[in-house]
Structure formats: structure tokens, C-alpha cells
PDB file of N, CA and C in Angstrom:
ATOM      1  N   UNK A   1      51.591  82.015 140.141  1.00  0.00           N
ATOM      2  CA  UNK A   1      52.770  81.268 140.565  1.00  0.00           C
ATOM      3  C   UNK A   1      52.922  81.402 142.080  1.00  0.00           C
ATOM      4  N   UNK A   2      53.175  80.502 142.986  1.00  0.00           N
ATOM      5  CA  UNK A   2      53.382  80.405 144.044  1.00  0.00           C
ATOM      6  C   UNK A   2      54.933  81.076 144.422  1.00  0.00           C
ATOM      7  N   UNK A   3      54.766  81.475 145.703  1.00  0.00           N
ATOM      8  CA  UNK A   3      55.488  82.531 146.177  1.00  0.00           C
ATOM      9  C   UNK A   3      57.010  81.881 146.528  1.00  0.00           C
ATOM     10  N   UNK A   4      56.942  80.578 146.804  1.00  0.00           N
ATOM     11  CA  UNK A   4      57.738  80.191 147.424  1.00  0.00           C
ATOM     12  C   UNK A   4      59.109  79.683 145.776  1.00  0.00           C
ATOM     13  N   UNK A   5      57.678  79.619 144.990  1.00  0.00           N
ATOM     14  CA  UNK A   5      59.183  79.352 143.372  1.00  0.00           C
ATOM     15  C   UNK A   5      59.364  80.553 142.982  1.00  0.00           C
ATOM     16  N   UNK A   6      59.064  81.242 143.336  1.00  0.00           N
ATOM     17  CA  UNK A   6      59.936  82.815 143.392  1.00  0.00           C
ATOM     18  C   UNK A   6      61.193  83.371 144.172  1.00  0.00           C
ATOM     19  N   UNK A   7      61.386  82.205 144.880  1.00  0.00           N
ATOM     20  CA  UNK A   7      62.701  82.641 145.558  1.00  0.00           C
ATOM     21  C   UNK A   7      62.421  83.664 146.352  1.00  0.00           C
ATOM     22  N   UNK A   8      61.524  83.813 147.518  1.00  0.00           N
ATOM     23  CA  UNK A   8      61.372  85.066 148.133  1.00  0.00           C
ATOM     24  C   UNK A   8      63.022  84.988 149.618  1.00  0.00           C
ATOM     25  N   UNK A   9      62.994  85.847 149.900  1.00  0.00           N
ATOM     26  CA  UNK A   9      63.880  86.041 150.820  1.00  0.00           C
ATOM     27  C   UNK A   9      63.561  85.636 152.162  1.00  0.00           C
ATOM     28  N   UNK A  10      64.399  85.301 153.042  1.00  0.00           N
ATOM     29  CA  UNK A  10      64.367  84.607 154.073  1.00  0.00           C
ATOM     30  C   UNK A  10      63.099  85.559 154.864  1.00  0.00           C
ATOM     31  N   UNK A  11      63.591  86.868 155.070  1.00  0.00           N
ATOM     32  CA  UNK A  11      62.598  88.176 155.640  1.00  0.00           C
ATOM     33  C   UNK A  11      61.095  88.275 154.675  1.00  0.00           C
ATOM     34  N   UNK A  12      61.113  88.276 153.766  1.00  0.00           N
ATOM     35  CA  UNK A  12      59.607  87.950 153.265  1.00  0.00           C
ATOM     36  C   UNK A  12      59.082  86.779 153.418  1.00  0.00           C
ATOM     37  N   UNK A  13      59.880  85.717 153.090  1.00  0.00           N
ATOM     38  CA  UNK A  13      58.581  84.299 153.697  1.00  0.00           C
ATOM     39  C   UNK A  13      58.345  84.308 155.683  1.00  0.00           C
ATOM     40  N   UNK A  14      59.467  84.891 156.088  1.00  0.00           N
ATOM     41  CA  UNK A  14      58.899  85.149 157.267  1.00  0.00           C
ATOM     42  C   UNK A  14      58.071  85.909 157.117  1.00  0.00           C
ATOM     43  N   UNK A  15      57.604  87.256 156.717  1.00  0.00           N
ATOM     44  CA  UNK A  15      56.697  88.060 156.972  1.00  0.00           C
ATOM     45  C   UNK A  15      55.401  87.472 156.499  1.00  0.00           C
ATOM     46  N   UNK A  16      55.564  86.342 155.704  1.00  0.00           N
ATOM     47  CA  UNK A  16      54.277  85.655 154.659  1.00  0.00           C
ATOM     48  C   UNK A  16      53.596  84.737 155.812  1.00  0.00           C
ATOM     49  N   UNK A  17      54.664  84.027 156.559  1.00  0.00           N
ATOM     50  CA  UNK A  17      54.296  83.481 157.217  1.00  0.00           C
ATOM     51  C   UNK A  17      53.534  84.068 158.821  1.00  0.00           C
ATOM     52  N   UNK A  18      54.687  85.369 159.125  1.00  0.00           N
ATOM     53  CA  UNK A  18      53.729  85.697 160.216  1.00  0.00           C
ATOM     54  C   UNK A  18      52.298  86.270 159.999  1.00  0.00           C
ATOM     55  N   UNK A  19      51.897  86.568 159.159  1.00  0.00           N
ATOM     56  CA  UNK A  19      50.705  86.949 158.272  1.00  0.00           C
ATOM     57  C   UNK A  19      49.582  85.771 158.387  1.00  0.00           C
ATOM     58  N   UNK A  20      49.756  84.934 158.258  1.00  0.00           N
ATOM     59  CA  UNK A  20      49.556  84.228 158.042  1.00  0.00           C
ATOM     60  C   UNK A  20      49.185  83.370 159.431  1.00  0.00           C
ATOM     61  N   UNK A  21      49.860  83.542 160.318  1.00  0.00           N
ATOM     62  CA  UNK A  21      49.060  83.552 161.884  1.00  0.00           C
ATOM     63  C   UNK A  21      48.327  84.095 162.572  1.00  0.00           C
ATOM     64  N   UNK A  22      49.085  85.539 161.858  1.00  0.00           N
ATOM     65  CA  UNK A  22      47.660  86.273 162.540  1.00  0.00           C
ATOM     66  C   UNK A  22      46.135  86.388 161.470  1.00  0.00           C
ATOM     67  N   UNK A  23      46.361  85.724 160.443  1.00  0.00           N
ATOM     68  CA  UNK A  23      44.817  85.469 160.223  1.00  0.00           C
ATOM     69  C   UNK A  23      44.310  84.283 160.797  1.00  0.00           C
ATOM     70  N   UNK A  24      45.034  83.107 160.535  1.00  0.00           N
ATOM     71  CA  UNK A  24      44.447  81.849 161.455  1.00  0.00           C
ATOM     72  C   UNK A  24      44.141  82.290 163.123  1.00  0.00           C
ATOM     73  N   UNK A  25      44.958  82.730 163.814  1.00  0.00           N
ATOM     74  CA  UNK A  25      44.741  83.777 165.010  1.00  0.00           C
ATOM     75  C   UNK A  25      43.502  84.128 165.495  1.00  0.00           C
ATOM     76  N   UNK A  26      43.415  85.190 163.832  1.00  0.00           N
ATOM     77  CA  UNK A  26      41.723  85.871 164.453  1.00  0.00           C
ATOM     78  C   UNK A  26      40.538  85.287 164.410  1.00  0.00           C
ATOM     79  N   UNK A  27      40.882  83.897 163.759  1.00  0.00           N
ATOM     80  CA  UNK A  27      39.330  83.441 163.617  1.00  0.00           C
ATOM     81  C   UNK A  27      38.199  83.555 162.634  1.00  0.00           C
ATOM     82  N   UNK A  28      39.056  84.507 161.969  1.00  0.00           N
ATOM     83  CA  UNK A  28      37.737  85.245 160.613  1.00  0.00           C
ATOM     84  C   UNK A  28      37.695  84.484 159.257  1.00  0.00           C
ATOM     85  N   UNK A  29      38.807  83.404 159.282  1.00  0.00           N
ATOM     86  CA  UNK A  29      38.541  82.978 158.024  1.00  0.00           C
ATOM     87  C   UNK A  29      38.018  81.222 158.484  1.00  0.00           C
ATOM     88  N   UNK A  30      37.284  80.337 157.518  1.00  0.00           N
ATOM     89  CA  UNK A  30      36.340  79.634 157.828  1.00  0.00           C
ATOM     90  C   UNK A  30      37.397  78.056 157.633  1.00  0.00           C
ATOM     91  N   UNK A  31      37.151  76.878 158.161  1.00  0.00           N
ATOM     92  CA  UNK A  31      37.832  75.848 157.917  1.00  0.00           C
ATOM     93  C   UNK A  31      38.758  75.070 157.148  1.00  0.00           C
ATOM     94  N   UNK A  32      38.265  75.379 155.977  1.00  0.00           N
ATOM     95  CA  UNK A  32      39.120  74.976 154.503  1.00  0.00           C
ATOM     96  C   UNK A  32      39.855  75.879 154.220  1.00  0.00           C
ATOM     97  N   UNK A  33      40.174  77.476 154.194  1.00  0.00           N
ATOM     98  CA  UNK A  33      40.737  78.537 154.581  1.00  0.00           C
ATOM     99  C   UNK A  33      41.757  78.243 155.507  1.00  0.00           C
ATOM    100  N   UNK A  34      41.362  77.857 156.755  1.00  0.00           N
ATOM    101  CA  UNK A  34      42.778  77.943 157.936  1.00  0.00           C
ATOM    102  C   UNK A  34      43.273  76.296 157.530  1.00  0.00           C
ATOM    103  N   UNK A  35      42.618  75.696 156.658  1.00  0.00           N
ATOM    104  CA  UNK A  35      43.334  74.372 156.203  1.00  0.00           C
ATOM    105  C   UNK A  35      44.652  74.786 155.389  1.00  0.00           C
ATOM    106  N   UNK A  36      44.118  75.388 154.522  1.00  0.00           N
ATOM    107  CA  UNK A  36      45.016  76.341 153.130  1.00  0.00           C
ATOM    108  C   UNK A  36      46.074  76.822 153.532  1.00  0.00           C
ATOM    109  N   UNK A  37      45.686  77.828 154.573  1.00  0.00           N
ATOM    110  CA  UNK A  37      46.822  78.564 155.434  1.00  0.00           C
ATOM    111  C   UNK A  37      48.011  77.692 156.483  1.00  0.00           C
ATOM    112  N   UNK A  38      47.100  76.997 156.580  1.00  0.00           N
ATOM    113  CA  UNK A  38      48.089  75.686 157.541  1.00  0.00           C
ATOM    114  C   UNK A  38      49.286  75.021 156.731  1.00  0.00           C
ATOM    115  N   UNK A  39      48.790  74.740 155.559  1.00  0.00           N
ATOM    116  CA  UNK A  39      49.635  73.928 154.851  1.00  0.00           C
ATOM    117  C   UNK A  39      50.735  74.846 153.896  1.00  0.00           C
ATOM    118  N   UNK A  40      49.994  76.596 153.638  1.00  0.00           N
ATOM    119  CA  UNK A  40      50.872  77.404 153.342  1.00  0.00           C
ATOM    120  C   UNK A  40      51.727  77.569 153.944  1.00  0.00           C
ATOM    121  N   UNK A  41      51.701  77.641 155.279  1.00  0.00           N
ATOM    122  CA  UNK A  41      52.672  77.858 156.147  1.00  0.00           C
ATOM    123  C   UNK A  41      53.967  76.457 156.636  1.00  0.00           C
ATOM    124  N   UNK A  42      53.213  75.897 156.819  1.00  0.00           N
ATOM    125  CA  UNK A  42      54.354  74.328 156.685  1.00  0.00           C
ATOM    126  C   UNK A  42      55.339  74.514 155.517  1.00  0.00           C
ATOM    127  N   UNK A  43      54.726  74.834 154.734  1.00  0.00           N
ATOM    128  CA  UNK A  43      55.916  74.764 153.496  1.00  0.00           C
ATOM    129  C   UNK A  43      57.068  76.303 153.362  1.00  0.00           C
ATOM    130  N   UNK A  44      56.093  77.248 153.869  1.00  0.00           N
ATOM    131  CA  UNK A  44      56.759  78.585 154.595  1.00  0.00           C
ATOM    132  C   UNK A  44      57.686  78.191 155.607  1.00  0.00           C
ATOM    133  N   UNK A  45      57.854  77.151 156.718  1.00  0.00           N
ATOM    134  CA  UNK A  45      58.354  77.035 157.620  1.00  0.00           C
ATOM    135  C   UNK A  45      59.822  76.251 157.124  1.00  0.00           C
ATOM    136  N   UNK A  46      59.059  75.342 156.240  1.00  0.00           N
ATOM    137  CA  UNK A  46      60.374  74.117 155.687  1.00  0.00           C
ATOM    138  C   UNK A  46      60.964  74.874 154.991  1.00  0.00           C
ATOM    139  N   UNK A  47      60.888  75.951 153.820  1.00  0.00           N
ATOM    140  CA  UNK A  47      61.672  76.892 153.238  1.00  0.00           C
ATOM    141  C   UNK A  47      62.644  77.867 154.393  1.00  0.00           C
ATOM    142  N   UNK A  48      62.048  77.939 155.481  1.00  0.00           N
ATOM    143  CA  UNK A  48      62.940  79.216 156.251  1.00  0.00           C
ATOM    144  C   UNK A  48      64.031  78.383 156.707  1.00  0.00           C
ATOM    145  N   UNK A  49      63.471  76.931 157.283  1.00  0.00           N
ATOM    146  CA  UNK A  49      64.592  76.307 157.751  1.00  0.00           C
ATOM    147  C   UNK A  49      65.655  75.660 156.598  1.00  0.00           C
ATOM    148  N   UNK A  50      65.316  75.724 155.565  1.00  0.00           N
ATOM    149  CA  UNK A  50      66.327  75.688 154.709  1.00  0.00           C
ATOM    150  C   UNK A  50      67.393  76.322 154.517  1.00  0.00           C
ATOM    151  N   UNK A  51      66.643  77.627 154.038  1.00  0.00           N
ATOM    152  CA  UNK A  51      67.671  79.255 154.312  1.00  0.00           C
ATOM    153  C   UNK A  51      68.594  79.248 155.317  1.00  0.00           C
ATOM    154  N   UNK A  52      67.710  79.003 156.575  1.00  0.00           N
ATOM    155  CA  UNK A  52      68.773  78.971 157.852  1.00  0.00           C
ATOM    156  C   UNK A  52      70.119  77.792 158.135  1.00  0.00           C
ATOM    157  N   UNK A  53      69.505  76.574 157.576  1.00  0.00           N
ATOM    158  CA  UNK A  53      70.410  75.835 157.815  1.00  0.00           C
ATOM    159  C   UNK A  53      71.506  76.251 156.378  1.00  0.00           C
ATOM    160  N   UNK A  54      71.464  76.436 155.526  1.00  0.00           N
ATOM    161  CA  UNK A  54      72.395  77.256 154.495  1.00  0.00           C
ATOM    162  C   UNK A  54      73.306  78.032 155.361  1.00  0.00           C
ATOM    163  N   UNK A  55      72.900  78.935 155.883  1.00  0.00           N
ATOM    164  CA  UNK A  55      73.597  80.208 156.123  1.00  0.00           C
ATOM    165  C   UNK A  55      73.911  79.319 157.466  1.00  0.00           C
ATOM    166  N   UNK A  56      73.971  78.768 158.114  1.00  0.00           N
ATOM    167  CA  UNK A  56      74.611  77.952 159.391  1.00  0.00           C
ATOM    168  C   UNK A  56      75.457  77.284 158.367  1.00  0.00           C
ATOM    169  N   UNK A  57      75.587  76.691 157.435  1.00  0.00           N
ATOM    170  CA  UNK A  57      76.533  75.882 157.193  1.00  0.00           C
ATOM    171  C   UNK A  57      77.513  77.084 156.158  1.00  0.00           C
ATOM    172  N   UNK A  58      77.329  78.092 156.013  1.00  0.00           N
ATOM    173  CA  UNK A  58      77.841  79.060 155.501  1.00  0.00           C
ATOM    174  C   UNK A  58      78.756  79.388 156.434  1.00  0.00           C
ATOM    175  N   UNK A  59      78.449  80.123 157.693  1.00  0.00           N
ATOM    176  CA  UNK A  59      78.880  80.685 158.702  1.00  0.00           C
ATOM    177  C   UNK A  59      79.883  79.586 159.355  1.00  0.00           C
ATOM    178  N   UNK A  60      80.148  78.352 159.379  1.00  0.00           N
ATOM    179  CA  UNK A  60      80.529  77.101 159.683  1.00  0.00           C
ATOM    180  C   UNK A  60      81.828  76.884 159.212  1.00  0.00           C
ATOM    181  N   UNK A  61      81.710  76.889 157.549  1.00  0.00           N
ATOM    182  CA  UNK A  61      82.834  77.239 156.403  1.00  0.00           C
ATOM    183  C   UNK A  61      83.755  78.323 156.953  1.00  0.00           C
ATOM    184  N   UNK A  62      83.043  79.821 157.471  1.00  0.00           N
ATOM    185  CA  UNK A  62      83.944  80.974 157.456  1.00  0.00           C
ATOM    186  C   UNK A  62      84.760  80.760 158.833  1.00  0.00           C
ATOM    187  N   UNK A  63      83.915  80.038 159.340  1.00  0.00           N
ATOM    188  CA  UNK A  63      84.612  80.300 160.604  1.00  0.00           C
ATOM    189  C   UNK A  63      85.884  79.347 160.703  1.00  0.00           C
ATOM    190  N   UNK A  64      85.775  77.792 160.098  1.00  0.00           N
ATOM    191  CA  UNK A  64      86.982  77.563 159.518  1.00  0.00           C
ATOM    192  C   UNK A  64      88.059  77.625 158.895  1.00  0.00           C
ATOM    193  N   UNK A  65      87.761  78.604 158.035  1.00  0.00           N
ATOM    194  CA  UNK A  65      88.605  79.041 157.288  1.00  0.00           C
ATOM    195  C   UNK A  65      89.297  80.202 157.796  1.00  0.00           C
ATOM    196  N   UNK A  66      89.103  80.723 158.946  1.00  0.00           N
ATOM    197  CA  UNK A  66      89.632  82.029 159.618  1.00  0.00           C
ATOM    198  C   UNK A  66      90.250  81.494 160.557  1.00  0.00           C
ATOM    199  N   UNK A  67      89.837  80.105 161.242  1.00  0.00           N
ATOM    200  CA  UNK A  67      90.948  79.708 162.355  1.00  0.00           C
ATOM    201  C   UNK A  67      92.125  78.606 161.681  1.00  0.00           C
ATOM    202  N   UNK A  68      92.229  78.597 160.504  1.00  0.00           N
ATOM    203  CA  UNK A  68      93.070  78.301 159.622  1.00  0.00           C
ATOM    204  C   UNK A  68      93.766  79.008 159.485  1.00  0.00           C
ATOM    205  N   UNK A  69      93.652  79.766 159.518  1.00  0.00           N
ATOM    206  CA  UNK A  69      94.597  81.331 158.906  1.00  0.00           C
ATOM    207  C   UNK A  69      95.465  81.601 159.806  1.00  0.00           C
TER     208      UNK A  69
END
């Protein structure tokens, strides 16, 4: 099962993802490999910015609701 329908946490798909540069990085893995990894990571990237824009529109809510008060 892929990592990302696991619901990993904002801090682990980052860490999946920085991983994941530094192998494309070093060079050691071969074309279809840093293809794999390329496209792992795109979808690593579109998941983080998900998370983030959540918790921005989270933080958005609170902060309204406190200058309401």
C-alpha cells in the first residue's frame, strides 16, 4: 500500500520526501528510478501542500474567532 493512503503526517511525508532528494541528488540510482522518485515526490509535494493549506485555513478560523471575542 502506498504511503501516502496511509495518512502519513505532515513531518513524515516531508521526511519521505527529503529522502528522496537526496537519492535523486546522488546520482546512484539509474533513469526510470529517478523517474519513479520524481513522480513520488510530486505527489509527496501536493499532499504537504494540502496539509498546509488545511492548517492555514485552520489558523484563519482561530484567529477569527478570537478577534470576535
Amino acid at each position: 500500500m502506498n504511503k501516502l493512503e496511509t495518512k502519513q503526517t505532515f513531518e513524515q511525508a516531508l521526511g519521505d520526501l527529503e529522502k528522496i532528494v537526496t537519492e535523486v541528488e546522488q546520482g546512484k540510482i539509474g533513469l526510470e528510478e529517478s523517474i519513479e522518485k520524481y513522480e513520488q515526490g510530486m505527489k509527496l509535494i501536493k499532499y504537504c501542500r494540502a496539509i498546509l493549506e488545511q492548517a492555514e485555513r485552520r489558523i484563519e478560523t482561530i484567529s477569527k474567532d478570537a478577534q470576535a471575542k
